[in-house]
C-alpha atoms as a PDB file:
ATOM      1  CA  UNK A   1      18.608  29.095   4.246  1.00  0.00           C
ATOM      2  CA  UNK A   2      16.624  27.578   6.969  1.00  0.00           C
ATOM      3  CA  UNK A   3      14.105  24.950   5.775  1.00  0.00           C
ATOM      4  CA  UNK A   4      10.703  23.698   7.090  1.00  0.00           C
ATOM      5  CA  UNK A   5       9.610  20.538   6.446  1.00  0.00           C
ATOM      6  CA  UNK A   6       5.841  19.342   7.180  1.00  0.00           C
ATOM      7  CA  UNK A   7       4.405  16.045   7.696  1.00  0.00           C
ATOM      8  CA  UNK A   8       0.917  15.602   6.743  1.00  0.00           C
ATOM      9  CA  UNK A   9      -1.129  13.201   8.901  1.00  0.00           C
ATOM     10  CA  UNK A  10      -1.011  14.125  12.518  1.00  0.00           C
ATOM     11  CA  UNK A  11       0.491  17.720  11.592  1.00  0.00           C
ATOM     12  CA  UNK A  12      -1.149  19.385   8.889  1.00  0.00           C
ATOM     13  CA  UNK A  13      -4.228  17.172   8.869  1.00  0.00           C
ATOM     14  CA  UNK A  14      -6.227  15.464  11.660  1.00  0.00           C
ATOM     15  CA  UNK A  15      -5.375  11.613  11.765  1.00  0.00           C
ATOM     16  CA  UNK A  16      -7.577   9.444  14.032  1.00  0.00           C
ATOM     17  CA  UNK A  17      -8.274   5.919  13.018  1.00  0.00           C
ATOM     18  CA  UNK A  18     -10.166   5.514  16.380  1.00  0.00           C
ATOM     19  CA  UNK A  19     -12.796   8.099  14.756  1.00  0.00           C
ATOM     20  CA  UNK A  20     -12.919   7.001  11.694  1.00  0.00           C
ATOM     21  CA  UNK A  21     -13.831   3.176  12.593  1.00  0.00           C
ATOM     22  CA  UNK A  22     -16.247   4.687  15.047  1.00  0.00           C
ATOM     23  CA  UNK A  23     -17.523   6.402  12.037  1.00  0.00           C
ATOM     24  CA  UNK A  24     -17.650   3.639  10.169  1.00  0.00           C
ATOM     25  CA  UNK A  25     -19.196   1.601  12.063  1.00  0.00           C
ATOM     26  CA  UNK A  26     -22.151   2.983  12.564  1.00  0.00           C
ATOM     27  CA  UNK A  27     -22.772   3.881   8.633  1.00  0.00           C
ATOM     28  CA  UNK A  28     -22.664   0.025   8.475  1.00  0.00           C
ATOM     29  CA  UNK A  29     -25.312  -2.838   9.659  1.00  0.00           C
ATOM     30  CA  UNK A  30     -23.713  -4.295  11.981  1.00  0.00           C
ATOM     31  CA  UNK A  31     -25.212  -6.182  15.687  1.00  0.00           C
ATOM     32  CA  UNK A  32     -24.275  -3.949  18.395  1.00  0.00           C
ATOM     33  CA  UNK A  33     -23.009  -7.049  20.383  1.00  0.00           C
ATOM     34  CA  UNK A  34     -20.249  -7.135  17.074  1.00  0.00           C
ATOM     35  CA  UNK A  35     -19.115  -3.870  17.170  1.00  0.00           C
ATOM     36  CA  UNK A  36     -16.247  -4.488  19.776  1.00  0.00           C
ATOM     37  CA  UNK A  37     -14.868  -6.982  17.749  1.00  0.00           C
ATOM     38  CA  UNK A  38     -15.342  -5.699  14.421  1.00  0.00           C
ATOM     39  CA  UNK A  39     -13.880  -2.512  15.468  1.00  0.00           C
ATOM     40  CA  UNK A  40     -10.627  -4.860  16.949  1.00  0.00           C
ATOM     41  CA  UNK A  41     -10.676  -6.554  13.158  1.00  0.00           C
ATOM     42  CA  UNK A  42     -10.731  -3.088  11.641  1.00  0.00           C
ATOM     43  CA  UNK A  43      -7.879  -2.007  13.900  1.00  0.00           C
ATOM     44  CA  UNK A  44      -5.313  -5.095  13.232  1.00  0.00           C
ATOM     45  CA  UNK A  45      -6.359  -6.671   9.841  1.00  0.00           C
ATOM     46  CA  UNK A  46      -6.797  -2.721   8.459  1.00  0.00           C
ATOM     47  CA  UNK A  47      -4.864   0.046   9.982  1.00  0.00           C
ATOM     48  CA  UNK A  48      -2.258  -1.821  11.791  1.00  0.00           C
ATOM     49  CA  UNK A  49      -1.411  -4.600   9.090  1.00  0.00           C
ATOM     50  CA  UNK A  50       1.647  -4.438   6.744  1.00  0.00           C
ATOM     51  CA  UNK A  51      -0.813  -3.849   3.729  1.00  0.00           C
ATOM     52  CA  UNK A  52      -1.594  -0.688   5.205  1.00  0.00           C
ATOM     53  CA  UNK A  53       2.108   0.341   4.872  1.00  0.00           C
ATOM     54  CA  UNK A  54       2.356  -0.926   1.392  1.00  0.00           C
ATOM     55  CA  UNK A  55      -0.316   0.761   0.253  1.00  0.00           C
ATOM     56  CA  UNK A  56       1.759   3.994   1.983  1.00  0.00           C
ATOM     57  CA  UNK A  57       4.778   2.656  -0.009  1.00  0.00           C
ATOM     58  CA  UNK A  58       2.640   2.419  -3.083  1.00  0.00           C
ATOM     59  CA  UNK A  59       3.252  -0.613  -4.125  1.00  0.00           C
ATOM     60  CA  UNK A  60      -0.864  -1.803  -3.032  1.00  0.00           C
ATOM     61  CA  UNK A  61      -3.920   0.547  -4.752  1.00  0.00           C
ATOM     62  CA  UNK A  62      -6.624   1.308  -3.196  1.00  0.00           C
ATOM     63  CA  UNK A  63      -8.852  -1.002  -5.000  1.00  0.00           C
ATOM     64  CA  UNK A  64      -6.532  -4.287  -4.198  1.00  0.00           C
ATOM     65  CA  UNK A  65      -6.240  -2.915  -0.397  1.00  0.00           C
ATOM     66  CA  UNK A  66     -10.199  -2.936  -0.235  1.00  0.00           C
ATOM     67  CA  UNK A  67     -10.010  -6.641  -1.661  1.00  0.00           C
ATOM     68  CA  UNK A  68      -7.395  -7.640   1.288  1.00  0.00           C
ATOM     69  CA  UNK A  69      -8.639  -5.437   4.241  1.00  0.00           C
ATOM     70  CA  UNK A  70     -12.206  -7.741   3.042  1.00  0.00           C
ATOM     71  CA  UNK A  71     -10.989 -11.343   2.826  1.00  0.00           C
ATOM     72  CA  UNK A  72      -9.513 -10.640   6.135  1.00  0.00           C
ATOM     73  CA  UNK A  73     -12.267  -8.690   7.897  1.00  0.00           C
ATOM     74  CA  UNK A  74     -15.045 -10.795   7.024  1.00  0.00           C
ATOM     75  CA  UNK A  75     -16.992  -7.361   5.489  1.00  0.00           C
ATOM     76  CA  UNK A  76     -17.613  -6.670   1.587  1.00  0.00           C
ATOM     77  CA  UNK A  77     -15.072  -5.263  -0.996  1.00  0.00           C
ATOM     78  CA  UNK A  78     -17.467  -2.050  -0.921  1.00  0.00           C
ATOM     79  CA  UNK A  79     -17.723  -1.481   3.286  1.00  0.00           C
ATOM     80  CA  UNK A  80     -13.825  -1.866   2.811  1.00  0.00           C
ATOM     81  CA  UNK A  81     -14.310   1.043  -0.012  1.00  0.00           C
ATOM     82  CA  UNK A  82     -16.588   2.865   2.589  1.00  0.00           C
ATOM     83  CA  UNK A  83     -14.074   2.776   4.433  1.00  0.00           C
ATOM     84  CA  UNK A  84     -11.131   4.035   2.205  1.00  0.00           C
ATOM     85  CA  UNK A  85     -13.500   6.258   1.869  1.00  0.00           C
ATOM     86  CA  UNK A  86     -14.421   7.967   5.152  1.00  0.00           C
ATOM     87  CA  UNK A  87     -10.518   7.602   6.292  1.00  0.00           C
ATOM     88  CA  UNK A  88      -9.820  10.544   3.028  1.00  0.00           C
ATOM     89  CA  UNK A  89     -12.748  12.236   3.976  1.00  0.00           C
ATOM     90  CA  UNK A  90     -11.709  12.848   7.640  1.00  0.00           C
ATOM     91  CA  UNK A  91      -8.782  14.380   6.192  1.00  0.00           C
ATOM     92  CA  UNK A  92      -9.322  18.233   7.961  1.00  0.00           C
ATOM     93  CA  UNK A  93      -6.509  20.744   8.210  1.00  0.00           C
ATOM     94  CA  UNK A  94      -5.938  21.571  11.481  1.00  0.00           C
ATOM     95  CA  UNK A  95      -6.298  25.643  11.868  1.00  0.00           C
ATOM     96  CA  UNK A  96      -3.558  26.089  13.945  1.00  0.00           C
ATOM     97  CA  UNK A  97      -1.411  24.717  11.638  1.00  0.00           C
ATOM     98  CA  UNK A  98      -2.445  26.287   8.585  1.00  0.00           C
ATOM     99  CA  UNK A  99      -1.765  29.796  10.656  1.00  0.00           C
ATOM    100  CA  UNK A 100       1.797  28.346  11.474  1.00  0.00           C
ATOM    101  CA  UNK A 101       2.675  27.609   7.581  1.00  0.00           C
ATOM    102  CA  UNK A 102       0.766  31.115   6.711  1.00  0.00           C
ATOM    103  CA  UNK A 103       3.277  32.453   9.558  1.00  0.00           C
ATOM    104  CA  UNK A 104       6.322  30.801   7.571  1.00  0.00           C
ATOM    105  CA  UNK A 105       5.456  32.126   4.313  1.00  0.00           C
ATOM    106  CA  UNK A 106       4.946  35.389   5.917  1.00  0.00           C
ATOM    107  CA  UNK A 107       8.758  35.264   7.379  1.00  0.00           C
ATOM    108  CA  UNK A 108       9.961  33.336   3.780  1.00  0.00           C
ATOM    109  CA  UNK A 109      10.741  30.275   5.207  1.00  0.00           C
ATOM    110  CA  UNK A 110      11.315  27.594   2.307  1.00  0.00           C
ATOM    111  CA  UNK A 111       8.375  25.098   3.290  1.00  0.00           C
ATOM    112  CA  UNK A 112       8.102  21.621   1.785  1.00  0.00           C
ATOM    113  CA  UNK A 113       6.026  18.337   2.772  1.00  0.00           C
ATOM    114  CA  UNK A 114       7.465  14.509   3.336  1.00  0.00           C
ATOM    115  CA  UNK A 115       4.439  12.125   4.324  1.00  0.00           C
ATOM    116  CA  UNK A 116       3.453   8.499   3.830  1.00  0.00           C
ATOM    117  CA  UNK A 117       0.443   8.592   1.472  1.00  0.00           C
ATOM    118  CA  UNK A 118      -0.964   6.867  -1.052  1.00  0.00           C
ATOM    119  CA  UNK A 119      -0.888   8.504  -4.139  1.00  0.00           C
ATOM    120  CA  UNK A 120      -4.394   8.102  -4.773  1.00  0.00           C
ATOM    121  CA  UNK A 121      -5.269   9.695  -1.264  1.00  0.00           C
ATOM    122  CA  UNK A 122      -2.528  12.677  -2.172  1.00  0.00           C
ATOM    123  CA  UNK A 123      -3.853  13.649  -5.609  1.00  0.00           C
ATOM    124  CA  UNK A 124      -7.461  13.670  -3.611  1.00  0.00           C
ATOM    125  CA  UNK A 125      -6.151  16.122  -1.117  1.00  0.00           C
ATOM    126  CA  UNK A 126      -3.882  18.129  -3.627  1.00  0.00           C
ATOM    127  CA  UNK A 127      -7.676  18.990  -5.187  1.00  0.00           C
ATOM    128  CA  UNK A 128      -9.260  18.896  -1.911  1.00  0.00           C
ATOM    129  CA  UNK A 129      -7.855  22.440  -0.489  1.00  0.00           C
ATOM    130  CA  UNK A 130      -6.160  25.025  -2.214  1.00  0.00           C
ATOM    131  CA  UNK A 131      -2.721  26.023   0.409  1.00  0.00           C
ATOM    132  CA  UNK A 132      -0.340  23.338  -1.480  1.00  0.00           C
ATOM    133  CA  UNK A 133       1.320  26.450  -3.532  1.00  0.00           C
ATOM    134  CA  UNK A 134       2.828  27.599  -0.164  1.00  0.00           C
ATOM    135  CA  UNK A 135       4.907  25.243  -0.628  1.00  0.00           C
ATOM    136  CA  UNK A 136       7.994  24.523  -2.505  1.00  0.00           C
ATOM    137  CA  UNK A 137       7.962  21.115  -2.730  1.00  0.00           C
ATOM    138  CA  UNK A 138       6.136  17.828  -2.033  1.00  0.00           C
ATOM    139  CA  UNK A 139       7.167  14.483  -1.352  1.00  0.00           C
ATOM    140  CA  UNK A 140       4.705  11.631  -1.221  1.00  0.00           C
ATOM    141  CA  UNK A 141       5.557   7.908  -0.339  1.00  0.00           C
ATOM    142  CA  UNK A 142       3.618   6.663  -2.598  1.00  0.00           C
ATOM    143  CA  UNK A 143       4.673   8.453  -5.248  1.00  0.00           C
ATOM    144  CA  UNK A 144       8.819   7.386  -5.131  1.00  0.00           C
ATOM    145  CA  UNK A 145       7.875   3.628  -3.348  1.00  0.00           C
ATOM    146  CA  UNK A 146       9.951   4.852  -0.073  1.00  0.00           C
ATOM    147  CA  UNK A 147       8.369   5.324   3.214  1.00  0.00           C
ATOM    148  CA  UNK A 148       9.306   6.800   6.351  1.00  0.00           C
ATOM    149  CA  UNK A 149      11.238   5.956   8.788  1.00  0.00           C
ATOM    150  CA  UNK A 150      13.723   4.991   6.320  1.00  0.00           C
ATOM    151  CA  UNK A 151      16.895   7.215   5.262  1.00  0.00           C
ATOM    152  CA  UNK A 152      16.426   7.128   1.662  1.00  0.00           C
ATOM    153  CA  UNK A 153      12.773   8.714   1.387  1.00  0.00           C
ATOM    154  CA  UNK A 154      14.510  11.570   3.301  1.00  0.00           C
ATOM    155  CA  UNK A 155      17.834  11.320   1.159  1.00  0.00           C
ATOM    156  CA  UNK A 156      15.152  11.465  -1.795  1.00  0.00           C
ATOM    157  CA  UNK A 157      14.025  14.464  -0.661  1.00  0.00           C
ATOM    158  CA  UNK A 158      17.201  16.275   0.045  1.00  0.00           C
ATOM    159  CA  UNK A 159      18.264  15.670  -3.558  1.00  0.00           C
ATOM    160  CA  UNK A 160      15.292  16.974  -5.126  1.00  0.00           C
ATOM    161  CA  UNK A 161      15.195  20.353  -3.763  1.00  0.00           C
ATOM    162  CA  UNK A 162      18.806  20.642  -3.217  1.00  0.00           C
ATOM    163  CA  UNK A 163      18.530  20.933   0.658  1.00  0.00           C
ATOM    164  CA  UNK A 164      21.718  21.077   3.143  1.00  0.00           C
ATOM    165  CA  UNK A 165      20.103  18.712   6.407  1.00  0.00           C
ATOM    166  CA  UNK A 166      21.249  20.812   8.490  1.00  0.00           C
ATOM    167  CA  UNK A 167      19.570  23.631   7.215  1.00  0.00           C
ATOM    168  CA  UNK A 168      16.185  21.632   7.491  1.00  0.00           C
ATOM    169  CA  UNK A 169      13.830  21.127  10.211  1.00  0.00           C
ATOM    170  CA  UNK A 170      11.335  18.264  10.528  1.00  0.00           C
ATOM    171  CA  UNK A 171       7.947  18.206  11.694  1.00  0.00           C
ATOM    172  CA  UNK A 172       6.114  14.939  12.425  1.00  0.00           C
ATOM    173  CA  UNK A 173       3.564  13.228  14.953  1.00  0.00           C
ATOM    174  CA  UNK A 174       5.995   9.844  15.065  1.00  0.00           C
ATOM    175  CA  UNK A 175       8.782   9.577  17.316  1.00  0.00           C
ATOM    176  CA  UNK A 176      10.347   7.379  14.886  1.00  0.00           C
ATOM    177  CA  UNK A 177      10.452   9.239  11.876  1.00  0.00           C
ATOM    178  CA  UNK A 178      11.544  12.395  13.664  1.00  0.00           C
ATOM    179  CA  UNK A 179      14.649  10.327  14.865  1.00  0.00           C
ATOM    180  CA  UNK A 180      15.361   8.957  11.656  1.00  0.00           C
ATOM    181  CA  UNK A 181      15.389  12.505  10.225  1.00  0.00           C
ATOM    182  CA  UNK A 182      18.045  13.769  13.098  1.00  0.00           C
ATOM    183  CA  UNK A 183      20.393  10.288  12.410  1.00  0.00           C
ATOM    184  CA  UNK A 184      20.820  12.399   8.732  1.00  0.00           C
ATOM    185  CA  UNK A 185      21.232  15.535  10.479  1.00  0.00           C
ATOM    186  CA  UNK A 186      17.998  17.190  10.345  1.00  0.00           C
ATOM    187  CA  UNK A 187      16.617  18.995  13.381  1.00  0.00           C
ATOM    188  CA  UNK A 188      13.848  16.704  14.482  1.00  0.00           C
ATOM    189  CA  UNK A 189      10.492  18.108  16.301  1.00  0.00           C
ATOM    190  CA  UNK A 190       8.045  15.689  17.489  1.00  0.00           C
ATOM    191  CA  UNK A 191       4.624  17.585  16.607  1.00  0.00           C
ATOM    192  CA  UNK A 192       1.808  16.999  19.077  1.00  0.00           C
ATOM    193  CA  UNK A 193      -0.233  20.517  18.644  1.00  0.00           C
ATOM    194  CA  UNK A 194       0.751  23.535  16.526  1.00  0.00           C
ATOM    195  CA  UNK A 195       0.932  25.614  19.967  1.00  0.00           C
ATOM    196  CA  UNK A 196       3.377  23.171  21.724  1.00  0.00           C
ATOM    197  CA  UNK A 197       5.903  23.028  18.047  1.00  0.00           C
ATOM    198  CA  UNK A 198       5.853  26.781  17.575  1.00  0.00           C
ATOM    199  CA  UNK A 199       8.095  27.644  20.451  1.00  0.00           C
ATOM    200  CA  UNK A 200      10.588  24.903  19.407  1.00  0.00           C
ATOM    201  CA  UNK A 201      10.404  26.506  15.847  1.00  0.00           C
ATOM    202  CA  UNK A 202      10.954  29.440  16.395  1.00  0.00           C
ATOM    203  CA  UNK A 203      14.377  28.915  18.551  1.00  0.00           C
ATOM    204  CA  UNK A 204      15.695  26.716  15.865  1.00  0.00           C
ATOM    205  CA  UNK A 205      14.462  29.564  13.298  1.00  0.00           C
ATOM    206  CA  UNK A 206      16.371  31.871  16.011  1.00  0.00           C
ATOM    207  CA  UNK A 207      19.317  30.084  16.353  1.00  0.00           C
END
């Protein structure tokens, strides 16, 4: 049976680190004139640093990542919390997508989720909103210490649910993780916007 498989970040929910610094800077006191450069600390000693991947991979928590992102920002352990913080918070399902998975139930397409996530940030979202039982099956990084693009988080999941790759589709915002997934066999679709996916879903669905 044909299989959907849903990224989180970028797909079901909005993900914009740009935002969310801009956010956080200004709930901080911080010198206008500093702001450019804080923000460029935020973006390479924070969201673009290894740590921030082995938090994804589980294998940092949230409370030793705040201690890090700190010692190298130059900010406090608690702006670093802040900002843990406001990057969950900015967490918002995208509508259009949310119609597309209702639309998938509706046709009783298996549905299932493979993202990199902290487990601490998951369990907050698996409170958070209430559509996680349209799905058969979810997959966090952080909770198996594998992360995307590599071939065993997907091999993982394949195992769990018993799923045939070529019976699965992919959905995800990174060109690299969608081409890992079609090296195993999976049919790949690099997600932008629910409206530009749906056609590509529905002639693999039709295929």
């Amino acid at each position: 049976m044909k299989t959907v498989i849903f990224d989180l970040g970028g797909v079901v929910f909005d993900w914009n680190p740009e935002s969310i610094m801009t956010a956080f800077l200004e709930s901080i006191q911080v010198l206008e004139s500093e702001r450019s450069a804080l923000k460029m600390r935020l973006k390479k000693e924070v969201f673009n640093h290894p740590d921030w991947l082995e938090a994804d991979r589980g294998l940092l928590t949230e409370a030793d990542a705040a201690k890090r992102f700190s010692a190298r920002t130059g900010r406090t352990i608690p702006e670093m919390e802040q900002l843990l913080a406001l990057t969950t918070a900015s967490l918002r399902p995208f509508p259009e997508t949310l119609q597309l998975i209702d639309d998938l139930v509706k046709m009783s397409i298996p549905l299932y989720v493979l993202s990199n996530m902290p487990s601490e940030r998951g369990a907050f979202l698996l409170k958070s909103f209430d559509f996680w039982d349209k799905f058969e099956g979810i997959i966090l990084s952080g909770d198996v210490q594998l992360l995307k693009p590599d071939a065993a988080i997907y091999k993982h999941l394949l195992s769990r649910f018993g799923l045939a790759p070529t019976d699965c589709a992919f959905l995800d915002d990174s060109q690299p993780n969608v081409i890992a997934a079609a090296e195993l066999g999976i049919h790949g679709i690099h997600f932008r916007n629910a409206a530009d996916c749906r056609p590509q879903l529905e002639a693999w669905l039709s295929g």
